[in-house]
N, C-alpha and C. Protein backbone atom coordinates (compact mmCIF):
# COMPACT_ATOMS: atom_id res chain seq x y z
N UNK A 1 16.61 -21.58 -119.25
CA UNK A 1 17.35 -22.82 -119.34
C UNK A 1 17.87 -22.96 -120.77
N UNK A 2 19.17 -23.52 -120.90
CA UNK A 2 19.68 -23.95 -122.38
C UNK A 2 19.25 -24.85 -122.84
N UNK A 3 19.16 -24.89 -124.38
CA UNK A 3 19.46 -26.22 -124.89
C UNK A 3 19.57 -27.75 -124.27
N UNK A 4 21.15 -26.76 -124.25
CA UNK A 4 22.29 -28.30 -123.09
C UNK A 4 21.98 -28.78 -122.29
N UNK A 5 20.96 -27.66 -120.93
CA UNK A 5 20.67 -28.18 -119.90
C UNK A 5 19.71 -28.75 -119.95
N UNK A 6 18.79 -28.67 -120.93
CA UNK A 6 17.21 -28.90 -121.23
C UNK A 6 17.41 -30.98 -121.99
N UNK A 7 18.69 -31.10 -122.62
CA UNK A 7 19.27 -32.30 -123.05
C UNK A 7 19.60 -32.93 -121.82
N UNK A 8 20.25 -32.29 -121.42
CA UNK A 8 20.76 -33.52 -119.99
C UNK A 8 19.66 -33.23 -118.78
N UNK A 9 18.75 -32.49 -118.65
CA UNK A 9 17.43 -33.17 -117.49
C UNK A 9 16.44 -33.89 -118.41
N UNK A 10 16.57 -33.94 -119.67
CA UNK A 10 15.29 -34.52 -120.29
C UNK A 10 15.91 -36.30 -120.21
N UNK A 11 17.29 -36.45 -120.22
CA UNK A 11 17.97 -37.63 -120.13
C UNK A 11 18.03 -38.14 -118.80
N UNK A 12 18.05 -37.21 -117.56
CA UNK A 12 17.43 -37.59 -115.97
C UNK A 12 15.84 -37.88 -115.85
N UNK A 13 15.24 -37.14 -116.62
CA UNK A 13 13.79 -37.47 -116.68
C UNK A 13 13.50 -39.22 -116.95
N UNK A 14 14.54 -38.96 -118.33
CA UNK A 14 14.06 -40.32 -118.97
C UNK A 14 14.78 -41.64 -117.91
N UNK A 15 15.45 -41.22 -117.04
CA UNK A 15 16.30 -42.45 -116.30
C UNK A 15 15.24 -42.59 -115.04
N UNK A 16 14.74 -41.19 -114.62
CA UNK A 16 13.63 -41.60 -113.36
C UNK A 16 12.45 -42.01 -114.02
N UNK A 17 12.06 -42.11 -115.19
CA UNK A 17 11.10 -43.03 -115.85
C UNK A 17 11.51 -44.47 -115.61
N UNK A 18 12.53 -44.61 -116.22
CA UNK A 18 12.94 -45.86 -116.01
C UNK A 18 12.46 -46.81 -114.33
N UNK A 19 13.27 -45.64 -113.42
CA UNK A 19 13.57 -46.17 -111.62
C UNK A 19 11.78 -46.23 -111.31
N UNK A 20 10.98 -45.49 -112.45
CA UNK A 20 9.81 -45.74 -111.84
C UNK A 20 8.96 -46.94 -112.25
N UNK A 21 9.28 -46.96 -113.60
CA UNK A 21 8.25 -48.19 -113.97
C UNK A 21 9.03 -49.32 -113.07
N UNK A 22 10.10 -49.46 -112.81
CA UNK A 22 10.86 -50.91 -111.87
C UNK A 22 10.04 -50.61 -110.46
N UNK A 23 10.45 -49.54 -109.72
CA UNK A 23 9.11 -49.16 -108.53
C UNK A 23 7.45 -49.49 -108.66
N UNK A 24 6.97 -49.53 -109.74
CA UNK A 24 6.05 -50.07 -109.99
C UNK A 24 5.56 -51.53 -110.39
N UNK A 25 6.70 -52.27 -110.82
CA UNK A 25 6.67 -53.27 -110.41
C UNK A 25 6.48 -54.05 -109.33
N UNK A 26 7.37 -53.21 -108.63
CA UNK A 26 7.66 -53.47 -106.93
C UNK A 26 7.12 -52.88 -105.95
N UNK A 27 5.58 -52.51 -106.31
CA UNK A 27 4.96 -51.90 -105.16
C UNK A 27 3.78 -53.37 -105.24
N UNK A 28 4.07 -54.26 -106.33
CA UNK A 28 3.60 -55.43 -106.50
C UNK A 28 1.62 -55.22 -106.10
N UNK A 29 1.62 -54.33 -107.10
CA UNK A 29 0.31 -54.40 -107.34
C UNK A 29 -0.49 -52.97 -106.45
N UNK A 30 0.26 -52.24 -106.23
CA UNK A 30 -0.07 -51.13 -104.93
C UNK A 30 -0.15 -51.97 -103.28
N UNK A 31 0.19 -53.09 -103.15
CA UNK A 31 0.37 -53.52 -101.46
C UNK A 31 1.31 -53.28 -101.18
N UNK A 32 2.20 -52.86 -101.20
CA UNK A 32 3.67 -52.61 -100.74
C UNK A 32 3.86 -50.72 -100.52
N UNK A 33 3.33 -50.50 -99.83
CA UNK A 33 3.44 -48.80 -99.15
C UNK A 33 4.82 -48.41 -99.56
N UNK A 34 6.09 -48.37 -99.27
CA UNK A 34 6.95 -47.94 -99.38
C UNK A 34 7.29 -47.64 -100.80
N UNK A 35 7.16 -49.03 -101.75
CA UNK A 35 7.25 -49.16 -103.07
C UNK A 35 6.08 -48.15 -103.52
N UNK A 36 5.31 -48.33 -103.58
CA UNK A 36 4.12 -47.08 -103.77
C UNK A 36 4.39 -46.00 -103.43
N UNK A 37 4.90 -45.53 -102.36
CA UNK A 37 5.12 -44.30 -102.29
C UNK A 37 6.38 -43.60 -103.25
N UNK A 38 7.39 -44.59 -102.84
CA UNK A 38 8.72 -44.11 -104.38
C UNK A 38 7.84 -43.91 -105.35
N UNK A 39 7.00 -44.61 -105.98
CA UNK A 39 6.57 -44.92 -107.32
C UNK A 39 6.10 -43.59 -107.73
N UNK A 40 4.82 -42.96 -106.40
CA UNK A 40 4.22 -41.63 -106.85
C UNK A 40 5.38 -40.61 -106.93
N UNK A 41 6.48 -40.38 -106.03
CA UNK A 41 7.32 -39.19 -106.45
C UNK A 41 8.18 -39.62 -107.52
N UNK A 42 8.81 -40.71 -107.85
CA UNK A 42 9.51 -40.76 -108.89
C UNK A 42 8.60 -40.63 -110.17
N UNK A 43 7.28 -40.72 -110.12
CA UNK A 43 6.62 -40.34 -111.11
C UNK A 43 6.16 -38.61 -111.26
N UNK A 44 6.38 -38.14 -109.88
CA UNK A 44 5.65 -36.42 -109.93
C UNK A 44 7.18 -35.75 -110.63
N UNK A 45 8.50 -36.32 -109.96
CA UNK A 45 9.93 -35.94 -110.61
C UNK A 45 9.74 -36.12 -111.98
N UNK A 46 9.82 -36.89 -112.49
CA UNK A 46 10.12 -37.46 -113.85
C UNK A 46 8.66 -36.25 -114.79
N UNK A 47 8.01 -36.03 -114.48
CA UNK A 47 6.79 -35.37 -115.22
C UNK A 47 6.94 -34.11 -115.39
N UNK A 48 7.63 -33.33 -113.97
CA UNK A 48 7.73 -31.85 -113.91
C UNK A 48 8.95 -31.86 -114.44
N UNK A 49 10.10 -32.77 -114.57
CA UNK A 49 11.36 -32.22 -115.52
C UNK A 49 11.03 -32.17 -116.63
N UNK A 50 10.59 -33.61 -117.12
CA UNK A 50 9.82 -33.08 -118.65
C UNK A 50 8.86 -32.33 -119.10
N UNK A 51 8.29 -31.75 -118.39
CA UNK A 51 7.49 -30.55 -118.15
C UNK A 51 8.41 -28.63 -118.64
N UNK A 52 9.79 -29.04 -117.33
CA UNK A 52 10.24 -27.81 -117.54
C UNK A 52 11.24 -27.90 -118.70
N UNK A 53 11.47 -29.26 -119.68
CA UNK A 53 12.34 -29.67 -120.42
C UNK A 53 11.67 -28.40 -122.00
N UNK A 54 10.89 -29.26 -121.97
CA UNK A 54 9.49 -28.70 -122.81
C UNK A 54 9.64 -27.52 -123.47
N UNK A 55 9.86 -26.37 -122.32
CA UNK A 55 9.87 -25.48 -122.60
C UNK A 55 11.09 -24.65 -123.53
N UNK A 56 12.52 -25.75 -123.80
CA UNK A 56 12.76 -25.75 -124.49
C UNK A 56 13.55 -26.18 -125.57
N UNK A 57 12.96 -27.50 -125.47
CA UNK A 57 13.40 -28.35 -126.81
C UNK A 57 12.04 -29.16 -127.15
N UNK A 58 12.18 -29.29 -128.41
CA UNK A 58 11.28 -29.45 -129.49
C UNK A 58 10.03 -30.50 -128.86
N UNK A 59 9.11 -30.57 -129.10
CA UNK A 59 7.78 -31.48 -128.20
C UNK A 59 8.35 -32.48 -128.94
N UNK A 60 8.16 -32.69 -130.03
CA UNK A 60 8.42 -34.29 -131.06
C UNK A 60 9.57 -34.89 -130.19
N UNK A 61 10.74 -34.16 -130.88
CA UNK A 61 11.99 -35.00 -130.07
C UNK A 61 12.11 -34.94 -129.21
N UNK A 62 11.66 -34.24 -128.07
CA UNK A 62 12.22 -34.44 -126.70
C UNK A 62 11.17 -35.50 -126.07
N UNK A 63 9.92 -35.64 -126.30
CA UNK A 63 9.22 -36.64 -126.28
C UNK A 63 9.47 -38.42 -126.45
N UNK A 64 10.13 -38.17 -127.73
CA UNK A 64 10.51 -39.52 -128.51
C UNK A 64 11.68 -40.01 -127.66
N UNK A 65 12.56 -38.82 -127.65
CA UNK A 65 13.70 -39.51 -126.88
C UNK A 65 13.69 -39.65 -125.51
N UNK A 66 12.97 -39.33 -124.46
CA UNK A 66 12.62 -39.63 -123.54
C UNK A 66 11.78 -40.74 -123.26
N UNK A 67 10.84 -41.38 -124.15
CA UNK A 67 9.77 -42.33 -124.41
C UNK A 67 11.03 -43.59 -124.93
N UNK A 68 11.91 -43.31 -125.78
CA UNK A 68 13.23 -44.13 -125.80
C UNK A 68 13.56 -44.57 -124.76
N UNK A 69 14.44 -43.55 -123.51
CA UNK A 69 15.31 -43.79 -122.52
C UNK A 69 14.23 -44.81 -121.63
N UNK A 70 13.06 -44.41 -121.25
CA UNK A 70 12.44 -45.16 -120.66
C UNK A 70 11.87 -46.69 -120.68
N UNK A 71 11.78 -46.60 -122.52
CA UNK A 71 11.43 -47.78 -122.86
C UNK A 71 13.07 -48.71 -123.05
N UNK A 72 13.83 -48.39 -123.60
CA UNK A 72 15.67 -49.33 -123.83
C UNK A 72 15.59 -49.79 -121.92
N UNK A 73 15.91 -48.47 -121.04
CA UNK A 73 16.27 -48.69 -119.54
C UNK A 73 15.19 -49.48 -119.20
N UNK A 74 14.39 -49.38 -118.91
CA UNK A 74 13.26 -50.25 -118.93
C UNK A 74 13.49 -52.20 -119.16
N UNK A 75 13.61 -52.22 -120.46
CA UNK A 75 13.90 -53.53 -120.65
C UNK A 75 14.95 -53.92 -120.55
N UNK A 76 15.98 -53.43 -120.42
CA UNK A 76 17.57 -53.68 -119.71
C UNK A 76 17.50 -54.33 -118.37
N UNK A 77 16.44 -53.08 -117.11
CA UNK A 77 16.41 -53.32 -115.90
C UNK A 77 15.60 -54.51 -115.67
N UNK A 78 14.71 -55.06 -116.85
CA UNK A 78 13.92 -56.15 -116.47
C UNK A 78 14.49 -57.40 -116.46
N UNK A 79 15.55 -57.46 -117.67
CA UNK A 79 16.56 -58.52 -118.03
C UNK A 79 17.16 -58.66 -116.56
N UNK A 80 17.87 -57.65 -116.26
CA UNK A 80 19.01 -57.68 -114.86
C UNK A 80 18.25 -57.43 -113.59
N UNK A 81 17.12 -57.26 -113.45
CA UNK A 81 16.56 -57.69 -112.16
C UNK A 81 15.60 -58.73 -111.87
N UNK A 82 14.72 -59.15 -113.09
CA UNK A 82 13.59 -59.76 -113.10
C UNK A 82 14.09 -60.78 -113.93
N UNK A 83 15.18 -60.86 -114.50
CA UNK A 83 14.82 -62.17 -115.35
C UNK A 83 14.28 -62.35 -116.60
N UNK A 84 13.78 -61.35 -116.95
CA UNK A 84 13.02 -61.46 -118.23
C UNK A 84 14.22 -61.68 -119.36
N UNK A 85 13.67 -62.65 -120.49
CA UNK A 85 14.07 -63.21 -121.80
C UNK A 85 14.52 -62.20 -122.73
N UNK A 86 15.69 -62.21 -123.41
CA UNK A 86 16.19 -61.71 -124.20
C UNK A 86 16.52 -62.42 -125.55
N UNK A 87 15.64 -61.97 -126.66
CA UNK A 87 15.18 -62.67 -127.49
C UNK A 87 16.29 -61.72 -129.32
N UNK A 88 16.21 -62.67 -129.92
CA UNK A 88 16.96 -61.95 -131.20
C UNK A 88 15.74 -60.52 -131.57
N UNK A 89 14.42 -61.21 -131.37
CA UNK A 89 13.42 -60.04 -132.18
C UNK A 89 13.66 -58.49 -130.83
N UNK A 90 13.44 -58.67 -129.26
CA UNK A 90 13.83 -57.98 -128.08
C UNK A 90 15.25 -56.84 -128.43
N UNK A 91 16.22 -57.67 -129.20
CA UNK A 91 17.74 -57.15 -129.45
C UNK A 91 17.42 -55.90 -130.48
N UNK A 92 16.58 -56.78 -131.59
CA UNK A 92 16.33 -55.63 -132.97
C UNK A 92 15.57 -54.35 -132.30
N UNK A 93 14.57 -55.25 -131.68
CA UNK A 93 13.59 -53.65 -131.22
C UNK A 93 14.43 -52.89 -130.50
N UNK A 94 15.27 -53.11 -129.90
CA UNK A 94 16.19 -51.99 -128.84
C UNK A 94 17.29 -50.81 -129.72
N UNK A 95 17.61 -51.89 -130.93
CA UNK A 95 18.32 -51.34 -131.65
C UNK A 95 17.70 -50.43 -132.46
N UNK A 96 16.48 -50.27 -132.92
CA UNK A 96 15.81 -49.63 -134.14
C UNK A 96 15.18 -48.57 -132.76
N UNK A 97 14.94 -48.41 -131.84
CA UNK A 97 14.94 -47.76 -130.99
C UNK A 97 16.28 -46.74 -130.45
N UNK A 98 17.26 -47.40 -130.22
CA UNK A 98 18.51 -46.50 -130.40
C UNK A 98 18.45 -45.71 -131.80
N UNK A 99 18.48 -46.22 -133.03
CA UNK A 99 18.64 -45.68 -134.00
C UNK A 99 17.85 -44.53 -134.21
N UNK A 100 16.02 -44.90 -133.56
CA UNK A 100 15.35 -43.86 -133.64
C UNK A 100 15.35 -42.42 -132.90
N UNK A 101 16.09 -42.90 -131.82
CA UNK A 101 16.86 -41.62 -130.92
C UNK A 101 18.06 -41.01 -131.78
N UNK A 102 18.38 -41.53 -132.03
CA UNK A 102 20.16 -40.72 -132.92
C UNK A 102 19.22 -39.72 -133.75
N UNK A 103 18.55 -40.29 -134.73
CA UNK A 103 17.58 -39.58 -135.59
C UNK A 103 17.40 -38.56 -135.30
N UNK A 104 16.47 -38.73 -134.10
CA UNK A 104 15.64 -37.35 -134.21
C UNK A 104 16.80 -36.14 -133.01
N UNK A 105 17.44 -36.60 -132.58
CA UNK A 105 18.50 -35.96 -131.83
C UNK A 105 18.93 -34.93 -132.92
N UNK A 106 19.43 -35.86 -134.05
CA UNK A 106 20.50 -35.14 -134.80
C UNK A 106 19.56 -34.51 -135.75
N UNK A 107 18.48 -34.63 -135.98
CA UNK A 107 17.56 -33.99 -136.89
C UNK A 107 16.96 -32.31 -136.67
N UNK A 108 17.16 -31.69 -137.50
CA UNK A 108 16.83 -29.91 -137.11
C UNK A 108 15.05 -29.71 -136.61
N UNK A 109 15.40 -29.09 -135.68
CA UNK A 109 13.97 -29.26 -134.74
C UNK A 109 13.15 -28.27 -136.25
């Protein structure tokens, strides 16, 4: 696998992180079977890409920036599905979070 390709599944990884922690919301505590069941494969997907990501781009950054995508998408999807508060301090953390992805992206492994 390239580089390139190893960048854009580690960025699918980090988006089925995302679809999972919202599935986990919505298996509303494990009673909801269906929601539970998405939850376990979108979690076995999301683990084995970053798994085969791994192999080759850097553990630090491909880590960080995946732990990014999950955490920004994450609180985006909570705002626009759940309602949750969007606060000036919420805005900074997202931003110093973007910033911390550019970083280590552009930084020599």
């Amino acid at each position: 696998m390239s580089q390139s390709l190893g960048w854009l599944l580690l960025i699918l990884s980090g988006l089925l992180d995302v679809a999972w922690a919202v599935s986990m919301k919505l298996t509303q505590g494990y009673t909801r079977p269906g929601w539970t069941a998405l939850s376990i494969v979108l979690l076995a997907a999301f683990v084995y890409l970053l798994g085969k990501v791994l192999t080759v781009l850097p553990v630090g950054s491909a880590y960080a920036v995946w732990t990014g995508i999950g955490a920004l998408g994450t609180v985006l999807l909570g705002v626009v599905l759940f309602g949750e508060t969007v606060s000036a301090l919420r805005v900074v953390g997202a931003v110093l979070v973007i910033a911390g992805i550019a970083a280590l992206k552009q930084a020599p492994a």
